[in-house]
Protein backbone atom coordinates (compact mmCIF):
# COMPACT_ATOMS: atom_id res chain seq x y z
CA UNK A 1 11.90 139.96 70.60
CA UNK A 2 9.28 141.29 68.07
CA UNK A 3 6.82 144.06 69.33
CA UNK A 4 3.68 144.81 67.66
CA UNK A 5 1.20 147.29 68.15
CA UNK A 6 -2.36 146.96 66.13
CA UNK A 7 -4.57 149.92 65.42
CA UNK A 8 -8.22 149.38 64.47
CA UNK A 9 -8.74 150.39 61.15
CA UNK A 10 -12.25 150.23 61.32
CA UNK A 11 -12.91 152.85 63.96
CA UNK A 12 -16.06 155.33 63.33
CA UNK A 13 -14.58 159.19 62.61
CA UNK A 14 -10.91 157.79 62.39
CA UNK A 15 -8.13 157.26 60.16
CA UNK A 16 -6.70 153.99 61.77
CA UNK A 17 -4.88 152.88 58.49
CA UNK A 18 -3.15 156.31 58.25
CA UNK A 19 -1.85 156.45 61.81
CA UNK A 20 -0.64 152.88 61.68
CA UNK A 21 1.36 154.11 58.92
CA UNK A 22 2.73 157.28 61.14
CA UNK A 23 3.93 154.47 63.36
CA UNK A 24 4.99 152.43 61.14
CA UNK A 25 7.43 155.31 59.28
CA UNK A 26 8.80 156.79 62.71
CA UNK A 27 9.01 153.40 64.74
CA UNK A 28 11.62 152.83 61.31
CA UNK A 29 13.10 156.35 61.71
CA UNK A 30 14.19 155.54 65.24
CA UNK A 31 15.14 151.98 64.66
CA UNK A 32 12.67 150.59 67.16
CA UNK A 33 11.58 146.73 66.31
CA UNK A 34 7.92 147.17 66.49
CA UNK A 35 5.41 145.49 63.53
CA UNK A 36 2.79 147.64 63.57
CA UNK A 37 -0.35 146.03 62.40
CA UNK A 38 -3.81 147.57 61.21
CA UNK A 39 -6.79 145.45 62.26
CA UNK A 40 -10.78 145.75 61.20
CA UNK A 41 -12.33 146.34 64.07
CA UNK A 42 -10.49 145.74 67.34
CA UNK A 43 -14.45 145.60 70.00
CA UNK A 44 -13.53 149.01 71.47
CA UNK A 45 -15.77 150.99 69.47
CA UNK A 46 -17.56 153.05 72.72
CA UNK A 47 -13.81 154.53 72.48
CA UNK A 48 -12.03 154.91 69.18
CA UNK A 49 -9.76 154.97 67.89
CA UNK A 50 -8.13 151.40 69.35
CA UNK A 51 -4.32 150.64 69.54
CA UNK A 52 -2.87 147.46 71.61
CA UNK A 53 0.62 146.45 72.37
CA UNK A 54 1.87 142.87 72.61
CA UNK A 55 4.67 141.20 72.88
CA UNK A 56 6.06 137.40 73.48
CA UNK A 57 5.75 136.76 77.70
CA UNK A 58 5.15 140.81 78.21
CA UNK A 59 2.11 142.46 79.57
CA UNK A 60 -1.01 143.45 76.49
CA UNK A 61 -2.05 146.97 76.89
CA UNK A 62 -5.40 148.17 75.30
CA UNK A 63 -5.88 151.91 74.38
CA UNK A 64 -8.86 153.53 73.53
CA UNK A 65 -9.72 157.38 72.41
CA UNK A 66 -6.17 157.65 70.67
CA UNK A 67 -6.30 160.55 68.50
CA UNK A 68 -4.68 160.44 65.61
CA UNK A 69 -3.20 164.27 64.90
CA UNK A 70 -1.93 164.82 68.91
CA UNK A 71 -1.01 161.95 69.95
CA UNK A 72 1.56 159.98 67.83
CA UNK A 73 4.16 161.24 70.32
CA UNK A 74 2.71 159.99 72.85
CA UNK A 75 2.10 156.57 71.49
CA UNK A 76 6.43 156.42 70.56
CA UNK A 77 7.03 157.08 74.07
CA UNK A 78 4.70 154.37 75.20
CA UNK A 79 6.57 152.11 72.87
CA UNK A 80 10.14 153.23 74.14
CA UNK A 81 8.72 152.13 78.07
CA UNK A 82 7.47 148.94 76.94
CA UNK A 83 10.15 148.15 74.94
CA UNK A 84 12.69 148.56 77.58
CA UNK A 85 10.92 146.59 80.05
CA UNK A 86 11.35 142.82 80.40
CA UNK A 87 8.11 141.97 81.37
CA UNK A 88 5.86 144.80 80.19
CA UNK A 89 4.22 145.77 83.34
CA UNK A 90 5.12 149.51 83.02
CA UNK A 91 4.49 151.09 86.47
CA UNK A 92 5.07 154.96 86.00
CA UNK A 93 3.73 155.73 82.35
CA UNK A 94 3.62 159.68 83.04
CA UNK A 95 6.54 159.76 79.78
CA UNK A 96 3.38 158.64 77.66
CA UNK A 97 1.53 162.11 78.60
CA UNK A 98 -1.74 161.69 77.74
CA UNK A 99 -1.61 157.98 76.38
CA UNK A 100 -1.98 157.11 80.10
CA UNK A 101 -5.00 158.48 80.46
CA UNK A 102 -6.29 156.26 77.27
CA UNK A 103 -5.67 153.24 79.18
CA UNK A 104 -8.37 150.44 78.65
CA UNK A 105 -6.89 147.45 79.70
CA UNK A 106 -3.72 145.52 81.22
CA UNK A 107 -3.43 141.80 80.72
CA UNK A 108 -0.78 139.75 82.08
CA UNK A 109 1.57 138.04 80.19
């Protein structure tokens, strides 16, 4: 199954393109199956900077307020939860630290 996460590139006061690339390099380094996508403008702009997760018949999670120098971490250990869950409804997110707290949306599969 092919994960992708999509970060706005277009978000005011951010550097979308260069933390898609973070992801990009240490989704790689740990061998996690994610195609991480940068995306013009992603309608969240009251809270940048934007990242969403999707995958085939799993939950979509929008994230708003992401910033870029703290919270890479936190953004690999969202992607290790939702990876390892079969339908992407991830019910205790505390490993994602701060991520949770970014949370704009849920949207069934």
């Amino acid at each position: 199954m092919m994960h992708r996460i999509v970060v706005c590139s277009t978000c005011d006061g951010t550097d979308g393109k260069s933390f898609a690339a973070a992801l990009r390099a240490a989704l790689a380094e740990r061998a996690m199956a994610f195609e991480v996508q940068d995306h013009e403008c992603m309608s969240n702009c009251g809270r940048p900077l934007s990242v969403a997760f999707s995958a085939p018949g799993k939950a979509t999670y929008l994230f708003g307020d992401i910033d870029t120098t703290r919270d890479l971490a936190d953004t690999l250990a969202f992607a290790t939860l939702y990876a390892g869950c079969a339908d992407g409804w991830i019910e205790d997110a505390r490993a994602a630290g701060r991520l949770r707290h970014c949370l704009v949306g849920r949207v069934p599969a």
